[in-house]
N, C-alpha and C. Protein backbone atom coordinates (compact mmCIF):
# COMPACT_ATOMS: atom_id res chain seq x y z
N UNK A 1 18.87 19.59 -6.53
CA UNK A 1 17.67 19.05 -7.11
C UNK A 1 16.71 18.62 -6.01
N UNK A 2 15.34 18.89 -6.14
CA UNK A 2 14.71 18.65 -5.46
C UNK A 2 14.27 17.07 -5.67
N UNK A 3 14.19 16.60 -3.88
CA UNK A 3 13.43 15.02 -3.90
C UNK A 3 12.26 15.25 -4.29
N UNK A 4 11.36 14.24 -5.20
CA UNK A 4 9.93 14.10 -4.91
C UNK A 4 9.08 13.73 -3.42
N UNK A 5 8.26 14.56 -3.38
CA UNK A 5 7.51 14.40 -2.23
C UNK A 5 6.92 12.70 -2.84
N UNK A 6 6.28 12.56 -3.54
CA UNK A 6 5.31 11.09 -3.65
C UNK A 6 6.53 10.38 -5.20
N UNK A 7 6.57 9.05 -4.94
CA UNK A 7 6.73 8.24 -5.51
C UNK A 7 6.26 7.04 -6.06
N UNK A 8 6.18 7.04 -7.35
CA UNK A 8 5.06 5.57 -7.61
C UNK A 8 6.02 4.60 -7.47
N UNK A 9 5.48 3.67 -6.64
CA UNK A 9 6.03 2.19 -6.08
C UNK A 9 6.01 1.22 -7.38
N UNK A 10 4.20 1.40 -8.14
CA UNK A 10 4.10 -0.15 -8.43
C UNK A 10 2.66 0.88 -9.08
N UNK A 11 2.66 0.07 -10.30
CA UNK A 11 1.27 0.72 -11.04
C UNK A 11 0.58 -0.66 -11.79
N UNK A 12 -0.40 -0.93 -11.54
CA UNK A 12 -1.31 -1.67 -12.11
C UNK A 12 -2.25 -1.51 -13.50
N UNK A 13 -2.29 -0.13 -13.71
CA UNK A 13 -3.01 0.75 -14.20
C UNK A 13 -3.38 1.87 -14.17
N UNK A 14 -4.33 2.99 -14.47
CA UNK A 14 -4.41 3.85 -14.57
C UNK A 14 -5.28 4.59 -12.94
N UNK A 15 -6.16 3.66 -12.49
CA UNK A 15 -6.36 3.93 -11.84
C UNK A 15 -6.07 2.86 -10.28
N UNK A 16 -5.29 1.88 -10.88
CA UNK A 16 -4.60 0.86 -9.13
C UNK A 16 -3.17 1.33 -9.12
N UNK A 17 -2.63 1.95 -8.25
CA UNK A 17 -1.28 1.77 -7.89
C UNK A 17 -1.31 1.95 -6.72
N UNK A 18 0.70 2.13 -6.10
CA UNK A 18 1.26 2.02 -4.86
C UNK A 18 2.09 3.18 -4.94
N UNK A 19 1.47 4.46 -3.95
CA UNK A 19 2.94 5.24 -4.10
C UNK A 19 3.74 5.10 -2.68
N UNK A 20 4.83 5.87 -2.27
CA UNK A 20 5.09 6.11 -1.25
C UNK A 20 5.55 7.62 -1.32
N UNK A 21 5.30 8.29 0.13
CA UNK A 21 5.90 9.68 0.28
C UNK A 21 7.01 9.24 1.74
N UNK A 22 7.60 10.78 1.60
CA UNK A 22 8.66 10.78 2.47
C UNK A 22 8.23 11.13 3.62
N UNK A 23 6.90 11.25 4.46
CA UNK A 23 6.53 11.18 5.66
C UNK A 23 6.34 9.97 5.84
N UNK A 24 6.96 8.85 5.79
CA UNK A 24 6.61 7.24 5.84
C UNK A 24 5.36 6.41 5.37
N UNK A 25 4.44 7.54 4.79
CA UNK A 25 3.65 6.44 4.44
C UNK A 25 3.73 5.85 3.24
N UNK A 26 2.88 4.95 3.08
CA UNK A 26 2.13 4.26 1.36
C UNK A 26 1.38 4.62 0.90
N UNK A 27 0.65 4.70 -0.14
CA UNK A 27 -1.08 5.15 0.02
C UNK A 27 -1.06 4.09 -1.28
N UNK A 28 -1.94 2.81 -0.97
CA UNK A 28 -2.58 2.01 -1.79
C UNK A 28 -3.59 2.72 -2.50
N UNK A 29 -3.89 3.07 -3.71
CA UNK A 29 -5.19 3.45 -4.51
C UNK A 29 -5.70 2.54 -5.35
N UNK A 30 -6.80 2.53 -5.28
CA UNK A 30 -7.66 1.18 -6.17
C UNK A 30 -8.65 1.70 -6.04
N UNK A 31 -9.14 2.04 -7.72
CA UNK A 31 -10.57 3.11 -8.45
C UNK A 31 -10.33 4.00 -7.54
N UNK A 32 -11.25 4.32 -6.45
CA UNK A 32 -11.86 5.63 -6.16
C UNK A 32 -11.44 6.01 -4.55
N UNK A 33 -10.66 4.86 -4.34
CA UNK A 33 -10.34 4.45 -2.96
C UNK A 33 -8.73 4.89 -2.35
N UNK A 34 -8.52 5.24 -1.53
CA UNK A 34 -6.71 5.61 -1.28
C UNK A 34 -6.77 4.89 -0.18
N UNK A 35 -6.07 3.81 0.70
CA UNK A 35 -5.56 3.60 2.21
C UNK A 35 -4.16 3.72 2.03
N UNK A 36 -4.33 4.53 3.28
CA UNK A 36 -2.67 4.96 3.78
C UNK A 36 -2.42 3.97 4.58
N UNK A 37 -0.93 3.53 4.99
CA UNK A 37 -0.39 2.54 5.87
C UNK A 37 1.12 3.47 5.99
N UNK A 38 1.18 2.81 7.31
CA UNK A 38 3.03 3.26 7.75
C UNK A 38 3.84 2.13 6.47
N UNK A 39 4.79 2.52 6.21
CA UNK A 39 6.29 1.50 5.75
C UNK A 39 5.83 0.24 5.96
N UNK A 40 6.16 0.16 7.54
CA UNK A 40 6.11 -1.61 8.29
C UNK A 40 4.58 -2.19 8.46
N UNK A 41 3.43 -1.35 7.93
CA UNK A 41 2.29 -1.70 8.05
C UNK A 41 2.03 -2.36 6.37
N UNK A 42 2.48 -2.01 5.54
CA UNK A 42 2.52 -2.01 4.06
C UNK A 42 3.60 -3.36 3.63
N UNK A 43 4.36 -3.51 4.26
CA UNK A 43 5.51 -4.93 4.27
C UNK A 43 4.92 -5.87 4.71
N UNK A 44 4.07 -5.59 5.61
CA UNK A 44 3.53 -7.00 6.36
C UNK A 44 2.08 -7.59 5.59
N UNK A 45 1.42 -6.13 5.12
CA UNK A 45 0.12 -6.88 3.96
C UNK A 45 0.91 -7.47 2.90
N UNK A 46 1.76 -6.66 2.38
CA UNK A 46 2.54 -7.59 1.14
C UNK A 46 2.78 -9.01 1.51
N UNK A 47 3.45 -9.54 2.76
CA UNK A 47 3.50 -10.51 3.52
C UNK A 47 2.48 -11.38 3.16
N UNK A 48 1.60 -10.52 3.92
CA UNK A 48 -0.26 -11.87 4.02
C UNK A 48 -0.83 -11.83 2.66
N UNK A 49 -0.38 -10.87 1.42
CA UNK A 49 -0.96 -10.87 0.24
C UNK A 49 -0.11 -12.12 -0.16
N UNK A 50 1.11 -12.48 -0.03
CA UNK A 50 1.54 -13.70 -0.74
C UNK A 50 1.76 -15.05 0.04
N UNK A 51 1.34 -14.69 1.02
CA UNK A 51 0.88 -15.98 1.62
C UNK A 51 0.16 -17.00 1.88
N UNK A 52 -1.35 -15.89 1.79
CA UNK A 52 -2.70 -16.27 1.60
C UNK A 52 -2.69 -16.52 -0.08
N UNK A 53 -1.68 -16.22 -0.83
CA UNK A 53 -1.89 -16.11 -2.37
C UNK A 53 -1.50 -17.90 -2.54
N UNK A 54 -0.67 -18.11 -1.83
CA UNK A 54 0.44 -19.69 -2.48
C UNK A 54 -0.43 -20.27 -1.72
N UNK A 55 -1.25 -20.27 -1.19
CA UNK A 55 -2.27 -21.40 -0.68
C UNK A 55 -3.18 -21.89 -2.16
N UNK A 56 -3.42 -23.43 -2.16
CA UNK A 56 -4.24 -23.74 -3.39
C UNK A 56 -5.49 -23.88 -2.81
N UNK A 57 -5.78 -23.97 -1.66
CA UNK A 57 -7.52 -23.81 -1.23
C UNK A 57 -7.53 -22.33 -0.85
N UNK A 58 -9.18 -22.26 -0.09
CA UNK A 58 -8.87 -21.25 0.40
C UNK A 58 -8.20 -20.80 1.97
N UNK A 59 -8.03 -19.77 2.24
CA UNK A 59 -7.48 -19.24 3.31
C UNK A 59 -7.48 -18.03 3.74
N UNK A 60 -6.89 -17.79 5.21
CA UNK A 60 -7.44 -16.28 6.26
C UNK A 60 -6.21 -15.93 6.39
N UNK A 61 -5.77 -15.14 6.48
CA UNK A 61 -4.61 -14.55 7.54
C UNK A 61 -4.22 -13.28 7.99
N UNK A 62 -4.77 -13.07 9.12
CA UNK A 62 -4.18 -12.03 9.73
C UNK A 62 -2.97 -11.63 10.75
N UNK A 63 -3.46 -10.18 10.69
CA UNK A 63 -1.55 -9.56 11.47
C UNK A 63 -2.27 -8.54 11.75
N UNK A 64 -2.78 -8.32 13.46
CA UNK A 64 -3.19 -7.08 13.67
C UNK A 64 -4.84 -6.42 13.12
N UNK A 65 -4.48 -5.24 12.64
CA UNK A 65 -5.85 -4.78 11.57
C UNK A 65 -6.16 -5.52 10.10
N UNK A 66 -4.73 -6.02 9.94
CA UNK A 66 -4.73 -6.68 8.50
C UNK A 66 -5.50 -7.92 8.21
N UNK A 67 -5.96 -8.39 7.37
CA UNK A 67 -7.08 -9.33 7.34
C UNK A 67 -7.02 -9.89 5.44
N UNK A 68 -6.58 -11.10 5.18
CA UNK A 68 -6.79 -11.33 3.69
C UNK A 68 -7.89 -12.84 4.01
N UNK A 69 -8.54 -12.78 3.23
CA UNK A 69 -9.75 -13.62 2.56
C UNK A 69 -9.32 -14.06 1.35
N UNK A 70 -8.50 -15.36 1.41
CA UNK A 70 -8.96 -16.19 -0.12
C UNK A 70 -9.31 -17.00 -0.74
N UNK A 71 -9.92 -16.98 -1.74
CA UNK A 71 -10.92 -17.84 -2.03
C UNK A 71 -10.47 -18.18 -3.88
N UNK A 72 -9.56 -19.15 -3.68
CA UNK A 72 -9.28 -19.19 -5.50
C UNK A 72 -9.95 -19.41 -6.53
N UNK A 73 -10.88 -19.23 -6.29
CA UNK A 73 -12.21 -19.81 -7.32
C UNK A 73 -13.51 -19.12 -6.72
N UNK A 74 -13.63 -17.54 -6.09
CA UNK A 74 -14.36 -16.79 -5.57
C UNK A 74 -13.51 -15.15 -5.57
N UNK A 75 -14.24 -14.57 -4.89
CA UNK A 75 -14.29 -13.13 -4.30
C UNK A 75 -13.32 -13.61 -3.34
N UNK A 76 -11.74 -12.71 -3.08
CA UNK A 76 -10.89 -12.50 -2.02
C UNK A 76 -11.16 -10.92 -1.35
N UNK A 77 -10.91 -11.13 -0.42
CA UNK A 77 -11.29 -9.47 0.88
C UNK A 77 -10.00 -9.50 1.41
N UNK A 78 -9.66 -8.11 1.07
CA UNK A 78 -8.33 -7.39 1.71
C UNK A 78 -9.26 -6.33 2.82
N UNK A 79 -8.50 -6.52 3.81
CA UNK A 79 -8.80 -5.57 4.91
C UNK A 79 -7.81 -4.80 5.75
N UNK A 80 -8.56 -3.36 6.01
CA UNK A 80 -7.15 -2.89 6.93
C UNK A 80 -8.17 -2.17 7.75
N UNK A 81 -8.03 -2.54 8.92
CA UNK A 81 -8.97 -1.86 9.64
C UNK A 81 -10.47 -1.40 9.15
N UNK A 82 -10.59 -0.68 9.18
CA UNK A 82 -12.57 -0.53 8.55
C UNK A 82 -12.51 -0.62 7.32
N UNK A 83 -11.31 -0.26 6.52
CA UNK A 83 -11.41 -0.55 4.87
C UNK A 83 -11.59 -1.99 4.54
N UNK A 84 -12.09 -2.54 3.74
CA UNK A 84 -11.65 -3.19 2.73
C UNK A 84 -12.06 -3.83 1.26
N UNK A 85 -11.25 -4.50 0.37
CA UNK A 85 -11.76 -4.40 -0.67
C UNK A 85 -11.73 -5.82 -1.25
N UNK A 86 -13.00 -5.81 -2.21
CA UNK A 86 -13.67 -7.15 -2.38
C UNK A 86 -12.76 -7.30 -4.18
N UNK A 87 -12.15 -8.44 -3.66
CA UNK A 87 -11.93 -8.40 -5.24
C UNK A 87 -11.47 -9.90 -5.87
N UNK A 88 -11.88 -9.84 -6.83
CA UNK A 88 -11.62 -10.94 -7.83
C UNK A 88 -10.24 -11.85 -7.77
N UNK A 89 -10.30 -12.98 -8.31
CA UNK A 89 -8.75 -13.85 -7.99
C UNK A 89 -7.67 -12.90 -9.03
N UNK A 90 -7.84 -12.70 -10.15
CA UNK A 90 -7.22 -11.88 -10.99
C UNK A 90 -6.99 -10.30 -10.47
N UNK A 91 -7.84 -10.03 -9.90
CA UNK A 91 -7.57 -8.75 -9.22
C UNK A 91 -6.14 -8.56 -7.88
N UNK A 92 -6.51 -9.86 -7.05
CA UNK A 92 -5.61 -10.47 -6.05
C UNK A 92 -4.49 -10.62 -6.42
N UNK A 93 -4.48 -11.23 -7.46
CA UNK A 93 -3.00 -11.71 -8.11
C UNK A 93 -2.39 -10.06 -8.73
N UNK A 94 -3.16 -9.21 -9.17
CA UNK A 94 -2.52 -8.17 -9.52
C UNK A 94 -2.06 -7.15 -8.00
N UNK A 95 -2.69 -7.54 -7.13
CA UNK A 95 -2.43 -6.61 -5.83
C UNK A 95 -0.99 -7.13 -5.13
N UNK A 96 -0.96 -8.46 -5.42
CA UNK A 96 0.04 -9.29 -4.82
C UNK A 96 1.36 -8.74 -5.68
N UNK A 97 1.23 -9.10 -6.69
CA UNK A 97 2.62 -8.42 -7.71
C UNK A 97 2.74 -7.26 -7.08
N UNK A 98 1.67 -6.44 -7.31
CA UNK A 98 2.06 -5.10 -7.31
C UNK A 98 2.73 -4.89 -5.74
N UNK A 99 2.38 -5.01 -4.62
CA UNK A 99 2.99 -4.91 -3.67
C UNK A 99 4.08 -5.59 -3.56
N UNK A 100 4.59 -6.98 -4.12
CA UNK A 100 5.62 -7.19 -3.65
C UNK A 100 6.46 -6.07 -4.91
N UNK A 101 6.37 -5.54 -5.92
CA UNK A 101 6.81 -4.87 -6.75
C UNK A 101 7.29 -3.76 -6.04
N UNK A 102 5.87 -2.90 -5.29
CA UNK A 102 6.33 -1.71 -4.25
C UNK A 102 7.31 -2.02 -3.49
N UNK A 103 7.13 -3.18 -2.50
CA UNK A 103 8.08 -3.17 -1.54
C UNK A 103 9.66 -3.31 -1.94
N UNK A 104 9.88 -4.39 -3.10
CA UNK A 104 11.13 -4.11 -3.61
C UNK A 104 11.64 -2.24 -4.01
N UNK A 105 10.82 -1.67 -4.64
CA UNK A 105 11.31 0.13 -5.00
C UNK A 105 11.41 0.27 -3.85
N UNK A 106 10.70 0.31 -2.93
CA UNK A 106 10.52 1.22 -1.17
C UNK A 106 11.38 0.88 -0.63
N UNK A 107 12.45 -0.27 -0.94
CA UNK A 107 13.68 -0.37 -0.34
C UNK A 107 14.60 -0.22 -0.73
N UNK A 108 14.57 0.19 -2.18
CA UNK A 108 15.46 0.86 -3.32
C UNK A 108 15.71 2.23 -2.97
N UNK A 109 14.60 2.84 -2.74
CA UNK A 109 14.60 4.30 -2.46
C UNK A 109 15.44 4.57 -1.06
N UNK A 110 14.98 3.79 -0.04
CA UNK A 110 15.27 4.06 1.72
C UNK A 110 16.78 3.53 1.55
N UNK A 111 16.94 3.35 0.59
CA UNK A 111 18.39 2.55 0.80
C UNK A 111 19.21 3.33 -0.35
N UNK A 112 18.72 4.35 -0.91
CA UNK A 112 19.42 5.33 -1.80
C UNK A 112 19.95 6.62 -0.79
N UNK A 113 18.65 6.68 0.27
CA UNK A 113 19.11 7.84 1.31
C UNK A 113 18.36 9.06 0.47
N UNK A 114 17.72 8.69 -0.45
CA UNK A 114 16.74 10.09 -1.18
C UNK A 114 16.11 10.99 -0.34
N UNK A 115 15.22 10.52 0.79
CA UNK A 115 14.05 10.65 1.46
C UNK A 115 15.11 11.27 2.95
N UNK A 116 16.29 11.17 2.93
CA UNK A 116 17.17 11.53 4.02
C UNK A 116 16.95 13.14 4.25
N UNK A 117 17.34 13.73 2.98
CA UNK A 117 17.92 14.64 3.25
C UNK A 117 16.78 15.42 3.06
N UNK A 118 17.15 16.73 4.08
CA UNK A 118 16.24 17.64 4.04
C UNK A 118 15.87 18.35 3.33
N UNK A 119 14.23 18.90 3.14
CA UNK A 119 13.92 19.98 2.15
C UNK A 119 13.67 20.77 2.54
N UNK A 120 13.47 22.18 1.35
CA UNK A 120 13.21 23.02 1.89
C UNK A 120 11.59 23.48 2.56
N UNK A 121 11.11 23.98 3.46
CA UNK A 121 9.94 24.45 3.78
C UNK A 121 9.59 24.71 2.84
N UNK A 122 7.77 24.49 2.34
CA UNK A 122 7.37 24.90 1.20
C UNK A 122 5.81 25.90 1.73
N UNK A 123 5.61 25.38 3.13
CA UNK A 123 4.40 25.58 4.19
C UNK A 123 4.44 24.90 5.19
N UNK A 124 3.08 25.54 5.79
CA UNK A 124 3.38 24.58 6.93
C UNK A 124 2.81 23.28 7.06
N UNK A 125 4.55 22.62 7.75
CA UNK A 125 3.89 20.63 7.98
C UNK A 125 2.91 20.78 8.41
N UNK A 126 1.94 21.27 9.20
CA UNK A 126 0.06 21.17 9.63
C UNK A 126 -0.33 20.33 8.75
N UNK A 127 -0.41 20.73 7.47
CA UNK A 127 -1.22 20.01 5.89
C UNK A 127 -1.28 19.22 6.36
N UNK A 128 0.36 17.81 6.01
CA UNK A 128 0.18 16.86 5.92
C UNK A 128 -0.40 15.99 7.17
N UNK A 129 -0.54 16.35 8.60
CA UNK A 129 -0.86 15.67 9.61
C UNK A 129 -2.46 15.27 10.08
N UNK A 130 -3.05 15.85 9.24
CA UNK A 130 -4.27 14.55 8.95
C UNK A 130 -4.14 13.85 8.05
N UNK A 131 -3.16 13.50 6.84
CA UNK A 131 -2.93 12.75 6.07
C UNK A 131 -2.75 11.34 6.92
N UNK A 132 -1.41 12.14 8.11
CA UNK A 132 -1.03 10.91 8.26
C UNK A 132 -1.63 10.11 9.51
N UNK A 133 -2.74 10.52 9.88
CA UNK A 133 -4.19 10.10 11.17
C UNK A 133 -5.11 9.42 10.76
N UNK A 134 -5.52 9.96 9.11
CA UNK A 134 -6.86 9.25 8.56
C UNK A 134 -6.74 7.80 7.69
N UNK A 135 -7.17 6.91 7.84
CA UNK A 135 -7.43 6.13 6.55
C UNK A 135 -7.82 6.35 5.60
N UNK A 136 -8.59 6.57 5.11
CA UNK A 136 -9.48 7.13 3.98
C UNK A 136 -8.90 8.61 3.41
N UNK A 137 -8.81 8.32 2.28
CA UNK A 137 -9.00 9.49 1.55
C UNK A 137 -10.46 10.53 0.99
N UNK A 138 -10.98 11.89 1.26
CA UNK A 138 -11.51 12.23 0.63
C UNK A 138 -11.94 12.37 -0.76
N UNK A 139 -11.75 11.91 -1.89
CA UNK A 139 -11.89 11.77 -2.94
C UNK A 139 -12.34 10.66 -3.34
């Protein structure tokens, strides 16, 4: 049986979720938007998403490119390098679940050994290696 190449982590809705594929990344989507992150880049926003979340004022915290803005009674800003996204306390609180949601599956999966074993060639790896260079998605 074949592994899935992409896996949904964590779905918010129809158009917010968390997948992961078996070239290590994540790809956060929210509306119209995709950021990719490595594994250990995606654990550590989950990190600052619930950290900056259990604060009752507001608060900053970064790690690197990562950057959360919150403001419990305003607009919170998630950032990852040149991305980021402006969003509501209710919105926050749904990003926060949802990632710590992903990160629990993403260690369900890596720890099943799914993503281990090899597949077969389907083309050539070329494709995916601006996937895994760019931030942004075209679409």
């Amino acid at each position: 049986m074949r592994t899935p190449h992409f896996l949904r982590l964590a779905q918010i809705d129809e158009t917010r979720s968390i997948n992961g594929c078996r070239h290590g990344l994540v790809h956060l989507s929210w509306g119209r938007v995709t950021i990719r992150f490595s594994r250990d880049e995606f654990r550590r926003l989950a990190g600052l998403l619930a950290r900056a979340g259990d604060s009752l004022s507001s608060s900053i915290r970064r790690d690197g490119e990562l950057e959360i803005v919150f403001h419990p009674e305003d607009e919170c800003k998630v950032r990852a390098g040149a991305a980021a996204l402006l969003l509501s306390t209710v919105e926050y609180r749904e990003l926060e679940r949802a990632a710590r949601e992903a990160v629990e599956r993403l260690d369900e999966i890596l720890s099943s050994g799914m993503w281990d074993r090899e597949e077969p060639a389907e083309g050539s790896q070329d494709f995916w290696e601006p996937l895994r260079r760019n931030l942004f998605s075209d679409n």
